[in-house]
PDB file of N, CA and C in Angstrom:
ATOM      1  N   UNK A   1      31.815 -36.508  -1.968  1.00  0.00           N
ATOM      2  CA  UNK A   1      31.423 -35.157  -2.335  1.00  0.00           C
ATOM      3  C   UNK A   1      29.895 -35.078  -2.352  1.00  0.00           C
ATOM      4  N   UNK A   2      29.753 -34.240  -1.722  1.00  0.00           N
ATOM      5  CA  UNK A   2      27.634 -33.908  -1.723  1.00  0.00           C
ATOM      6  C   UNK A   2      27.471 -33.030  -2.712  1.00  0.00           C
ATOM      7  N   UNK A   3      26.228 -33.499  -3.240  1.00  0.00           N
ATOM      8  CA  UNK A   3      25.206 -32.326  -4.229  1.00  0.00           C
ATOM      9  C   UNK A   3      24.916 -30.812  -4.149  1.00  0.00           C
ATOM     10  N   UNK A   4      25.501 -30.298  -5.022  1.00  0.00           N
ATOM     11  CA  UNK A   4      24.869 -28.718  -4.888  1.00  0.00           C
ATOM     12  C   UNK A   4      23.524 -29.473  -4.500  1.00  0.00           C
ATOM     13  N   UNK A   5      23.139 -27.878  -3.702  1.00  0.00           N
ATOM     14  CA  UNK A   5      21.502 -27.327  -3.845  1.00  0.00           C
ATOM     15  C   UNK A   5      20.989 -26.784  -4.265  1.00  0.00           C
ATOM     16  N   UNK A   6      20.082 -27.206  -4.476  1.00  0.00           N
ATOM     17  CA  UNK A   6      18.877 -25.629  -5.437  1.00  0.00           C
ATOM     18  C   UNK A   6      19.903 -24.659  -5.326  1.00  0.00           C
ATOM     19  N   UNK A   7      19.840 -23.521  -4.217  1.00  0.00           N
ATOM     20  CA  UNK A   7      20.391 -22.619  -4.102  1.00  0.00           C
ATOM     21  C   UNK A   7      22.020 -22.452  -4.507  1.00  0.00           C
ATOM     22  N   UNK A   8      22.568 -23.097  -4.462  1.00  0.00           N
ATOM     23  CA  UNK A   8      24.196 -23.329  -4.137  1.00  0.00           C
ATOM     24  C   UNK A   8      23.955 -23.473  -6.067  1.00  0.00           C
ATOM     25  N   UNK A   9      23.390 -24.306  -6.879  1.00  0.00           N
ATOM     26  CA  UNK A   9      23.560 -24.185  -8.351  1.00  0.00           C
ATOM     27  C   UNK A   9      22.755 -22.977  -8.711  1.00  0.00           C
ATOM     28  N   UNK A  10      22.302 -22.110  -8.624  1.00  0.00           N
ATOM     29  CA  UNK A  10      21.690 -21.041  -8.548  1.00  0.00           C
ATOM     30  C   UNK A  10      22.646 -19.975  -7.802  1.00  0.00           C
ATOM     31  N   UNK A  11      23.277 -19.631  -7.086  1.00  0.00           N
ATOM     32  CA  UNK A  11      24.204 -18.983  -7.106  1.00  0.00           C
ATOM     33  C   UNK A  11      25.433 -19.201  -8.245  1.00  0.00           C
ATOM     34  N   UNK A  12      25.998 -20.473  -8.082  1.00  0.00           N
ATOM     35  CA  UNK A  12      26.805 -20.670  -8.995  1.00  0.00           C
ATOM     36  C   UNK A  12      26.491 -20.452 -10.716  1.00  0.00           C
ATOM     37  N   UNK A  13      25.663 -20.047 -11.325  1.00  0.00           N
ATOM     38  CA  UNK A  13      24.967 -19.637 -12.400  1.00  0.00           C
ATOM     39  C   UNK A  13      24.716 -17.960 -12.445  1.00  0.00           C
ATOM     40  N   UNK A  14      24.616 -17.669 -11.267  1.00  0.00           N
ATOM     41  CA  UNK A  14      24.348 -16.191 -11.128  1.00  0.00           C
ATOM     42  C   UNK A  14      26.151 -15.805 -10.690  1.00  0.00           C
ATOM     43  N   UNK A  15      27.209 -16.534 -10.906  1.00  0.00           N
ATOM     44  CA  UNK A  15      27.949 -16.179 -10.859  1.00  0.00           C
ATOM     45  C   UNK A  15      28.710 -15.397 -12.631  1.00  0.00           C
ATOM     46  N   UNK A  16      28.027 -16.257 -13.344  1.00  0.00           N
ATOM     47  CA  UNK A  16      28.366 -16.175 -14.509  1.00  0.00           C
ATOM     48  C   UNK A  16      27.179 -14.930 -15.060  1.00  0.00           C
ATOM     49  N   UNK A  17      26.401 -15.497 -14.845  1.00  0.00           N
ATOM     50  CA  UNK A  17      25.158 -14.171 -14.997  1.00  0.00           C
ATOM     51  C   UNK A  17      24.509 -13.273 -13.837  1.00  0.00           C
ATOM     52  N   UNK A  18      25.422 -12.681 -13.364  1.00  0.00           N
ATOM     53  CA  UNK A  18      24.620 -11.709 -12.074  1.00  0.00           C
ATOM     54  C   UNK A  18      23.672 -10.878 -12.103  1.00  0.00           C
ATOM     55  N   UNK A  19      23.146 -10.982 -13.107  1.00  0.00           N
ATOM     56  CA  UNK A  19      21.625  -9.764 -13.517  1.00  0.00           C
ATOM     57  C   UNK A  19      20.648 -10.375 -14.410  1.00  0.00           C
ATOM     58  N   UNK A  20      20.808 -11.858 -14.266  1.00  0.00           N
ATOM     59  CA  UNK A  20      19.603 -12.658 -14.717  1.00  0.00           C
ATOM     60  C   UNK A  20      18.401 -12.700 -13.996  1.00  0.00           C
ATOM     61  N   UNK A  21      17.352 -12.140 -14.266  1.00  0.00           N
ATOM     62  CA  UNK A  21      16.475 -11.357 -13.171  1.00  0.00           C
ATOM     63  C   UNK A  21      15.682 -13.122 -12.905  1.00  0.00           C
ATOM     64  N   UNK A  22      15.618 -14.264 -14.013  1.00  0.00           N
ATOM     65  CA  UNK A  22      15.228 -15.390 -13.365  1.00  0.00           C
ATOM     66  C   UNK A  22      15.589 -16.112 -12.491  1.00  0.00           C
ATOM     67  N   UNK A  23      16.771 -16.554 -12.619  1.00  0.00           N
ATOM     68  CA  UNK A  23      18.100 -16.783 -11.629  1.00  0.00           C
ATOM     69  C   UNK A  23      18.073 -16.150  -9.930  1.00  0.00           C
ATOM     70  N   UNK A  24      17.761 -14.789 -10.510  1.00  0.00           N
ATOM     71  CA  UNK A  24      18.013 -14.048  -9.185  1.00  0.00           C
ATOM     72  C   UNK A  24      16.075 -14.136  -8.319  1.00  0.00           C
ATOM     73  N   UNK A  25      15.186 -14.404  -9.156  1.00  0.00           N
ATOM     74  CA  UNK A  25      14.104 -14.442  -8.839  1.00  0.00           C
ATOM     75  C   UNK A  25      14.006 -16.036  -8.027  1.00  0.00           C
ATOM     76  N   UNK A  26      14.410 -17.280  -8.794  1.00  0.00           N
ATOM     77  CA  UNK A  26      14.491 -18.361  -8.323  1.00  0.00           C
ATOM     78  C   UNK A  26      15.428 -18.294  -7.133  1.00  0.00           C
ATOM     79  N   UNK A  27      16.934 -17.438  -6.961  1.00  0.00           N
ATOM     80  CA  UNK A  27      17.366 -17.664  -5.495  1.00  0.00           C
ATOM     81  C   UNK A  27      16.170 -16.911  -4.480  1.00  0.00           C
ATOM     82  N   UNK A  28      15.496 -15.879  -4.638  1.00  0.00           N
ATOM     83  CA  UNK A  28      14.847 -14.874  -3.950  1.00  0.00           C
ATOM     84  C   UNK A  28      13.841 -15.834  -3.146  1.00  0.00           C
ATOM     85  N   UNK A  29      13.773 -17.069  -4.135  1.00  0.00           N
ATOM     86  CA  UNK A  29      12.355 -18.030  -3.924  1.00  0.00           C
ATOM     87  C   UNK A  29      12.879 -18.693  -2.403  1.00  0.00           C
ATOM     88  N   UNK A  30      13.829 -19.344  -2.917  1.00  0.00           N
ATOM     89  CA  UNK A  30      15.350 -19.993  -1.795  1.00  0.00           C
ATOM     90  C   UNK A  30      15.196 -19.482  -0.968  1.00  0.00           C
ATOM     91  N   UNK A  31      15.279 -18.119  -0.764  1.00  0.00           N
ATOM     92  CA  UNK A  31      15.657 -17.683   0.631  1.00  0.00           C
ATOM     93  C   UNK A  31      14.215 -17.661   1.061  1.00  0.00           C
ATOM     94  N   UNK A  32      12.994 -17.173   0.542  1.00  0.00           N
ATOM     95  CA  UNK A  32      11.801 -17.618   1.237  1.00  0.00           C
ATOM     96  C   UNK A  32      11.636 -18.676   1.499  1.00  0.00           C
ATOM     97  N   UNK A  33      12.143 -19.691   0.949  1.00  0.00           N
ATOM     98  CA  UNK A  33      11.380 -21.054   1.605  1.00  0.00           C
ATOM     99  C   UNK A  33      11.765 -21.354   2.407  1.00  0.00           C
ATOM    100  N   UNK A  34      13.794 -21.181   2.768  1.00  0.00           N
ATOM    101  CA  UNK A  34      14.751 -21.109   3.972  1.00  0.00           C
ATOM    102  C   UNK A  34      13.697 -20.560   4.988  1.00  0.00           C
ATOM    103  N   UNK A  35      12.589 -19.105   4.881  1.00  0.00           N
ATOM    104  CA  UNK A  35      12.371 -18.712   6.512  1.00  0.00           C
ATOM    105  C   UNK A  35      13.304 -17.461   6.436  1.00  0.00           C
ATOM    106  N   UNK A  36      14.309 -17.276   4.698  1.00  0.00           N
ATOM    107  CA  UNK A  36      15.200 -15.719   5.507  1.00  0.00           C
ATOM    108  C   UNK A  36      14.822 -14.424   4.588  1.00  0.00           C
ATOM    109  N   UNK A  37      13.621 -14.387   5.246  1.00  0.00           N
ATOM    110  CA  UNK A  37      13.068 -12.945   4.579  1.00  0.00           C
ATOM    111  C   UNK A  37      13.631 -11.873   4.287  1.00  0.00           C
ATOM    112  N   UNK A  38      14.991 -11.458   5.476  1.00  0.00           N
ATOM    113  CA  UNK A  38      15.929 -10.403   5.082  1.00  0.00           C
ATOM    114  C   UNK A  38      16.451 -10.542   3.412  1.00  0.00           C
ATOM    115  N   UNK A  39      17.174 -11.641   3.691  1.00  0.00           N
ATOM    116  CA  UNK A  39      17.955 -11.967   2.616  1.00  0.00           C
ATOM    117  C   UNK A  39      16.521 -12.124   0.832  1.00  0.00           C
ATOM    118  N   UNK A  40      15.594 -12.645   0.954  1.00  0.00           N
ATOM    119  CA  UNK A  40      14.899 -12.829  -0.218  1.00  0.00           C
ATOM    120  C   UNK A  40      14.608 -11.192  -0.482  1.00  0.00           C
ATOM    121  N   UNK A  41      14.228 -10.453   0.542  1.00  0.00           N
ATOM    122  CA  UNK A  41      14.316  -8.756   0.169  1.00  0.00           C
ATOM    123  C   UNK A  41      15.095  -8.144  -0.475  1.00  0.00           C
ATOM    124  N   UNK A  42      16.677  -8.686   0.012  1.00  0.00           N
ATOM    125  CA  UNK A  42      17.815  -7.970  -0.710  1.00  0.00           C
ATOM    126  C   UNK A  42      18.283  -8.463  -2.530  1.00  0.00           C
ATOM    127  N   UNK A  43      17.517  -9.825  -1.925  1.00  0.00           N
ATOM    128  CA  UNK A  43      17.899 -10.519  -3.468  1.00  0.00           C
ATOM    129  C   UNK A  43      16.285 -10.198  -4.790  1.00  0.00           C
ATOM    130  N   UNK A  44      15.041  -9.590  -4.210  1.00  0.00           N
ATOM    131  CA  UNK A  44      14.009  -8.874  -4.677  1.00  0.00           C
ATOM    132  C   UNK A  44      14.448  -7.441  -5.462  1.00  0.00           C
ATOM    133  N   UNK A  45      15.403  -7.001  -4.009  1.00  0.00           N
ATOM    134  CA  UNK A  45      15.392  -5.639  -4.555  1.00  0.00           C
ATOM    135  C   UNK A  45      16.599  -5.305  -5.019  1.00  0.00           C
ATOM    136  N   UNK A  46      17.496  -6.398  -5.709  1.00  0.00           N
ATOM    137  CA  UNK A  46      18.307  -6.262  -6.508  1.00  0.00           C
ATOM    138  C   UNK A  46      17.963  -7.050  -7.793  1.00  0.00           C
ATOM    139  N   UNK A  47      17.212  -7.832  -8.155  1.00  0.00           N
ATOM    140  CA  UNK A  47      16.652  -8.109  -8.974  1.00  0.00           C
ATOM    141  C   UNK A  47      15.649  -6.630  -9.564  1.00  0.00           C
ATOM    142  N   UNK A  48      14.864  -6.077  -8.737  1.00  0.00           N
ATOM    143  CA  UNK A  48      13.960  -5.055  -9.448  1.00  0.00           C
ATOM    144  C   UNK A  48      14.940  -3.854  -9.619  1.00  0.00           C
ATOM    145  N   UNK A  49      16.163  -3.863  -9.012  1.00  0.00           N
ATOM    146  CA  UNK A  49      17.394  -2.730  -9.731  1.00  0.00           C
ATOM    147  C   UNK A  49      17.539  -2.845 -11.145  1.00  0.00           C
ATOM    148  N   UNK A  50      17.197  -4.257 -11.663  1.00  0.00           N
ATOM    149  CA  UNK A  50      18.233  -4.632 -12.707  1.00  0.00           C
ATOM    150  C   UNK A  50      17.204  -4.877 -13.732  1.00  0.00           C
ATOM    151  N   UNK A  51      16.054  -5.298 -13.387  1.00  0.00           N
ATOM    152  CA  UNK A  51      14.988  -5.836 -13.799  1.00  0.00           C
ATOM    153  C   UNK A  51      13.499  -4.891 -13.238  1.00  0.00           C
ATOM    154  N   UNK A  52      13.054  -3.549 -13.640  1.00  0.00           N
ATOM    155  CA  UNK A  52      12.024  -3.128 -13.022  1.00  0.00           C
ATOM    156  C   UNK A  52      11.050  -3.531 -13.145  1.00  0.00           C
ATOM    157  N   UNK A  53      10.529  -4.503 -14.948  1.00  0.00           N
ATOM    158  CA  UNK A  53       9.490  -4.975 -15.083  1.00  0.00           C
ATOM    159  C   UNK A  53       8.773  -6.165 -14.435  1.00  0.00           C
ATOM    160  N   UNK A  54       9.807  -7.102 -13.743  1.00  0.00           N
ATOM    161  CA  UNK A  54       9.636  -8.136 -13.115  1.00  0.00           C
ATOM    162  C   UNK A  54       8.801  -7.889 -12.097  1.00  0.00           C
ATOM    163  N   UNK A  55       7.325  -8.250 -12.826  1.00  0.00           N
ATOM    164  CA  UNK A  55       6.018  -8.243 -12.229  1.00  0.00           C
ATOM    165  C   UNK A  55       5.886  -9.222 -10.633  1.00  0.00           C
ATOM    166  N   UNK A  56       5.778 -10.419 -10.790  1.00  0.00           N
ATOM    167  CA  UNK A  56       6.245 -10.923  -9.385  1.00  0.00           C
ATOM    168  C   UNK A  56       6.885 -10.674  -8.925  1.00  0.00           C
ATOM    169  N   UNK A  57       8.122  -9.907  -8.889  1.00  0.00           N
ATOM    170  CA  UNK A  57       8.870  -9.762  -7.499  1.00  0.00           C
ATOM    171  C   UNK A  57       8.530  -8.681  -6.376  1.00  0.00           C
ATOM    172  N   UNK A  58       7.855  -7.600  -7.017  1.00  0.00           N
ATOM    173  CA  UNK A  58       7.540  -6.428  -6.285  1.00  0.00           C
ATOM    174  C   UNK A  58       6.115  -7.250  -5.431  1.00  0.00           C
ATOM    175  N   UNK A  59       5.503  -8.241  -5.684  1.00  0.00           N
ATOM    176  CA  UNK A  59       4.614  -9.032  -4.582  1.00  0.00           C
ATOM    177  C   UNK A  59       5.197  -9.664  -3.815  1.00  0.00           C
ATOM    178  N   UNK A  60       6.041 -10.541  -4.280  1.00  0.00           N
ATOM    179  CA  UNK A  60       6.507 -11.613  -3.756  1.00  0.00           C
ATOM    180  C   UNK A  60       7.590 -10.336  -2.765  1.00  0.00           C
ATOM    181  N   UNK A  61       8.416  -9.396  -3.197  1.00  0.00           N
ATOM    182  CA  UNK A  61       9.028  -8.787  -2.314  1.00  0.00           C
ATOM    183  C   UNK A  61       8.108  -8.233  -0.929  1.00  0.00           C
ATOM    184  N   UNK A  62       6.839  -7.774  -1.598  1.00  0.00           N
ATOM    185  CA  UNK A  62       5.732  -7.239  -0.831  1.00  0.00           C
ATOM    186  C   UNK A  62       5.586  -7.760   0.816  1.00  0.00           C
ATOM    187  N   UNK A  63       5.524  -9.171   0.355  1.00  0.00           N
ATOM    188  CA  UNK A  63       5.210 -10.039   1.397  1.00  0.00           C
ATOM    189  C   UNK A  63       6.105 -10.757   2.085  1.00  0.00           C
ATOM    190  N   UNK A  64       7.567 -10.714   1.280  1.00  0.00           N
ATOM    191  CA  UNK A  64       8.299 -10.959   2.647  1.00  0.00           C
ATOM    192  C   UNK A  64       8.626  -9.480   3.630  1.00  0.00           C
ATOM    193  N   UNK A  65       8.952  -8.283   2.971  1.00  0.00           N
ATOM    194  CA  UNK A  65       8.386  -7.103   4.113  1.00  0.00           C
ATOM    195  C   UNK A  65       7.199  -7.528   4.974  1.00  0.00           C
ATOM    196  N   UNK A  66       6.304  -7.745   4.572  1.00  0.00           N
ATOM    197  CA  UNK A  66       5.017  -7.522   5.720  1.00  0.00           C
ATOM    198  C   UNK A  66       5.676  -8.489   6.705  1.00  0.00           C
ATOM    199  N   UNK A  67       5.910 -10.060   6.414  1.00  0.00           N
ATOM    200  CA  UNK A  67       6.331 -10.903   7.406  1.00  0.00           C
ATOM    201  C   UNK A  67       7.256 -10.231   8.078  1.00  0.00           C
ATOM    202  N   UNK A  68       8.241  -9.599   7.603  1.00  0.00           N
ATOM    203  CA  UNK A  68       9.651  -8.826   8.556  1.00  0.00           C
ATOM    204  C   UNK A  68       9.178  -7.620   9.713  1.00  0.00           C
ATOM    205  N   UNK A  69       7.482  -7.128   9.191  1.00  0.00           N
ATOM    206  CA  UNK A  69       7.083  -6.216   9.737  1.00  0.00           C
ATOM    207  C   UNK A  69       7.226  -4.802   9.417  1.00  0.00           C
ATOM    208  N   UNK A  70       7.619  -4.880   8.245  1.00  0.00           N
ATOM    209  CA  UNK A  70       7.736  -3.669   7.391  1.00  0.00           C
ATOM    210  C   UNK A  70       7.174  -3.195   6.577  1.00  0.00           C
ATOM    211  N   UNK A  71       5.885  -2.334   6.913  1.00  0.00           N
ATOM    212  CA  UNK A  71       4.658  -2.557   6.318  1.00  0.00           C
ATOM    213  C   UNK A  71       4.516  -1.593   5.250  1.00  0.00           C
ATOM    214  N   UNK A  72       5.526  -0.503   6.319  1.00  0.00           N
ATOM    215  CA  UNK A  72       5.699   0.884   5.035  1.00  0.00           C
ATOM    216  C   UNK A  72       6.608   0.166   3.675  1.00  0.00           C
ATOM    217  N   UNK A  73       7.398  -0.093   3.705  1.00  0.00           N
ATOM    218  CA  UNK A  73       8.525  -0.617   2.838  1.00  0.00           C
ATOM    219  C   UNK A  73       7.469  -1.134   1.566  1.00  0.00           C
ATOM    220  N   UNK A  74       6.203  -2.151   2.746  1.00  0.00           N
ATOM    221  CA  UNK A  74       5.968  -3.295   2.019  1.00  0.00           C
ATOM    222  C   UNK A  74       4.682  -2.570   0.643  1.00  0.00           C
ATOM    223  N   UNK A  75       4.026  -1.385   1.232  1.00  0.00           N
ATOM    224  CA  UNK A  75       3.092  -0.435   0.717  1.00  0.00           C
ATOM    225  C   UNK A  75       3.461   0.298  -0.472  1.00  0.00           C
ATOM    226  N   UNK A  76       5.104   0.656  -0.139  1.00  0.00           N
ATOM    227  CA  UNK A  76       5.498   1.698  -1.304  1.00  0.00           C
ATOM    228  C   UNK A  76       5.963   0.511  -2.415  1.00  0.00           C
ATOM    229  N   UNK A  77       6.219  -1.140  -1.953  1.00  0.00           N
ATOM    230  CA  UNK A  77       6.730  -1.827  -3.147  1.00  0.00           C
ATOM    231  C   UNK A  77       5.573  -2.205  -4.203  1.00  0.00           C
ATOM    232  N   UNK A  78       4.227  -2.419  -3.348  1.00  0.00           N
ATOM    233  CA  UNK A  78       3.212  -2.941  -3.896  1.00  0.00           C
ATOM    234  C   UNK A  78       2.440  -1.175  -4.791  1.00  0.00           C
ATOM    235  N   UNK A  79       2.765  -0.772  -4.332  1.00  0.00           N
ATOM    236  CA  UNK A  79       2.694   1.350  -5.430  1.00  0.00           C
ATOM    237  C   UNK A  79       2.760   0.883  -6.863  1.00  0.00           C
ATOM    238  N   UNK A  80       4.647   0.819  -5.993  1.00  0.00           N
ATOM    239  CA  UNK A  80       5.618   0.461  -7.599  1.00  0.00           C
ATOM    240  C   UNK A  80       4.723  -0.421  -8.417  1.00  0.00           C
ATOM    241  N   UNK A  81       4.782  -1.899  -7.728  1.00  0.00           N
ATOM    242  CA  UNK A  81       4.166  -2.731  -8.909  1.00  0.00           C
ATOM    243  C   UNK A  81       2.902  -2.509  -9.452  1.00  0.00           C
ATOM    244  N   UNK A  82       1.832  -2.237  -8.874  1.00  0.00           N
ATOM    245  CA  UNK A  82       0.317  -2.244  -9.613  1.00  0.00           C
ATOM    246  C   UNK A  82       0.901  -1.568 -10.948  1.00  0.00           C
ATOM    247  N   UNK A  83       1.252  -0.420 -11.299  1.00  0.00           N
ATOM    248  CA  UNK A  83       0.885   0.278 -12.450  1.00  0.00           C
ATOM    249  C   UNK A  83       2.078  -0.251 -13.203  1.00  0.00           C
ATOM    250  N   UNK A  84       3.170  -1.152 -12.688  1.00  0.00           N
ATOM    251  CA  UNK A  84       3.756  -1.700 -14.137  1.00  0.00           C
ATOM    252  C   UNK A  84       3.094  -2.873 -14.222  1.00  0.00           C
ATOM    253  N   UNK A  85       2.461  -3.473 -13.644  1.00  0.00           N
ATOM    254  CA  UNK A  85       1.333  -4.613 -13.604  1.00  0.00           C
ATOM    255  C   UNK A  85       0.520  -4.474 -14.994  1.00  0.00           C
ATOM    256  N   UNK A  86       0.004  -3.182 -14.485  1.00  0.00           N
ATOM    257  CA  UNK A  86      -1.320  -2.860 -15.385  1.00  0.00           C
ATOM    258  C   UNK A  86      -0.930  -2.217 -16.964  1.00  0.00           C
ATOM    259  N   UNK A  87       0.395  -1.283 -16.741  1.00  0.00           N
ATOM    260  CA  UNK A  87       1.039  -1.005 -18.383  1.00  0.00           C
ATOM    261  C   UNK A  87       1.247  -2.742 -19.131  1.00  0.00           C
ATOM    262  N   UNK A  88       1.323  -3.786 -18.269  1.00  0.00           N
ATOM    263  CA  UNK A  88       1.889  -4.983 -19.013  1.00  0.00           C
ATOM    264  C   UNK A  88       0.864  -5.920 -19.243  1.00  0.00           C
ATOM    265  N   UNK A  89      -0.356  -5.063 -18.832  1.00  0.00           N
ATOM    266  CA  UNK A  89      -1.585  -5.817 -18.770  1.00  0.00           C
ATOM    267  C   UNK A  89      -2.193  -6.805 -18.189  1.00  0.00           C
ATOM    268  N   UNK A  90      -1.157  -7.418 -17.186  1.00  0.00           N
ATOM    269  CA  UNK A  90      -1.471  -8.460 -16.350  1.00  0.00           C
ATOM    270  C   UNK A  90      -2.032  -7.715 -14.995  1.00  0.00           C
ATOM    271  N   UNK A  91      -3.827  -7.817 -15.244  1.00  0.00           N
ATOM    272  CA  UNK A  91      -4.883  -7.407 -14.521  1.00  0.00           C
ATOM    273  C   UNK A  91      -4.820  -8.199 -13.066  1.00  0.00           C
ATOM    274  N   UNK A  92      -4.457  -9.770 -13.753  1.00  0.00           N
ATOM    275  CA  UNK A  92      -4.458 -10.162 -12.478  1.00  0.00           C
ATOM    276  C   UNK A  92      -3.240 -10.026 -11.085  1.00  0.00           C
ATOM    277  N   UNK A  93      -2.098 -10.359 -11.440  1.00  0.00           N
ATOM    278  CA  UNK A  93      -1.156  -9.436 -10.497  1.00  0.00           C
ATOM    279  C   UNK A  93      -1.767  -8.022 -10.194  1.00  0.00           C
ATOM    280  N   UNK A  94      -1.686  -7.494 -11.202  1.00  0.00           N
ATOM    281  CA  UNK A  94      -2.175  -6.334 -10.359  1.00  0.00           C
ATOM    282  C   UNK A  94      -3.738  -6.345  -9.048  1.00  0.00           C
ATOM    283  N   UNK A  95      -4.125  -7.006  -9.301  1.00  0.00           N
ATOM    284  CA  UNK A  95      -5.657  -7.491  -8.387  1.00  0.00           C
ATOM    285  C   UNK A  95      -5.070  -7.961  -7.127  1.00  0.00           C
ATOM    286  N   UNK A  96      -3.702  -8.740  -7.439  1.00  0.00           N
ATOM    287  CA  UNK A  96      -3.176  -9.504  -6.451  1.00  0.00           C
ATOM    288  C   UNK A  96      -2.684  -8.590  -5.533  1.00  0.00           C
ATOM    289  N   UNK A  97      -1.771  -7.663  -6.068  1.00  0.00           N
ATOM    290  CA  UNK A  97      -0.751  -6.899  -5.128  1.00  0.00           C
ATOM    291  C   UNK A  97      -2.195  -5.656  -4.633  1.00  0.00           C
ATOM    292  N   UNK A  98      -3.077  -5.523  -5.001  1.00  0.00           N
ATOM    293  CA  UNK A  98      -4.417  -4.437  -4.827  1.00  0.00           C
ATOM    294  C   UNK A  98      -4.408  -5.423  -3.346  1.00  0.00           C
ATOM    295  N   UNK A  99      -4.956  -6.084  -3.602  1.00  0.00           N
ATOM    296  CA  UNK A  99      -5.653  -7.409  -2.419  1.00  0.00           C
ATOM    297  C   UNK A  99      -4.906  -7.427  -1.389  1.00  0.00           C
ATOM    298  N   UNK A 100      -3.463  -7.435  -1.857  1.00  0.00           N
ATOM    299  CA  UNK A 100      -2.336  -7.747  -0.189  1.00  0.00           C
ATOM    300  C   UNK A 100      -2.359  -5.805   0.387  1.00  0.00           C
ATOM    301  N   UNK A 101      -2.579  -5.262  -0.728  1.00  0.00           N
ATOM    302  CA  UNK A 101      -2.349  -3.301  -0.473  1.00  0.00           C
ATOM    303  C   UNK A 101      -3.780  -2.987   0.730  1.00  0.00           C
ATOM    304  N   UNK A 102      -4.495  -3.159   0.051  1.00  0.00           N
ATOM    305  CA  UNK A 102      -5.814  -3.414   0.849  1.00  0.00           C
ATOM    306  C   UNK A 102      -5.800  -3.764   2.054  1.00  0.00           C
ATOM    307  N   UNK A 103      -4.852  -5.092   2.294  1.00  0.00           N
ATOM    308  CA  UNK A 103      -5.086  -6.253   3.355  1.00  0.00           C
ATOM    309  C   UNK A 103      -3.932  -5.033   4.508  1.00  0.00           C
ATOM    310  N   UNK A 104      -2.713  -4.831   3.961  1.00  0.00           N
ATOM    311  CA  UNK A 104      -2.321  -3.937   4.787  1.00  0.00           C
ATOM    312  C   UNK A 104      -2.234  -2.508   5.326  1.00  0.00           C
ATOM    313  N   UNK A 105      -3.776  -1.823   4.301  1.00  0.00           N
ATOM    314  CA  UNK A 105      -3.805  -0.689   4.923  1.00  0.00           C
ATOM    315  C   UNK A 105      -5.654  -0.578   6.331  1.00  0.00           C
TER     316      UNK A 105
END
């Protein structure tokens, strides 16, 4: 018998908790490091369904759009995040997702 993976025990955990926005943030990670940007998008933007405050994901979602080539998508996610960035006071995310907003307009 072989070892779960990262991912494979991370699903299996999000089976029991399907709206654990960490869980679902750590698979989101998975599928970026896999190379499957579709999939880390869908698992971003079901995490920020469930979870709107979740400051990294609306970047981290940011930028797997731009890689997919979806620049509009990637513009209106990085909107969203700055100003819950900045209600939560974390200046620097918000600087961050400014910087990639910048970089793609």
């Amino acid at each position: 018998m072989t070892a779960k993976t990262r991912k494979e025990k991370l699903q299996a955990m999000l089976a029991d908790e399907p709206h654990d926005p960490e869980l679902l943030y750590m698979l989101a990670m998975e599928h970026v490091s896999e190379g499957n940007d579709e999939q880390a998008v869908r698992t971003f933007q079901e995490l920020l369904a469930h979870a709107p405050e979740h400051i990294a994901a609306y970047h981290q979602a940011a930028r797997a759009l731009q890689r997919l080539g979806q620049l509009t998508q990637a513009r209106a996610t990085l909107q969203s995040g700055i100003p819950i960035a900045l209600k939560n006071g974390d200046t620097h995310a918000a600087g961050e997702m400014q910087g990639l907003l910048d970089m793609l307009d």
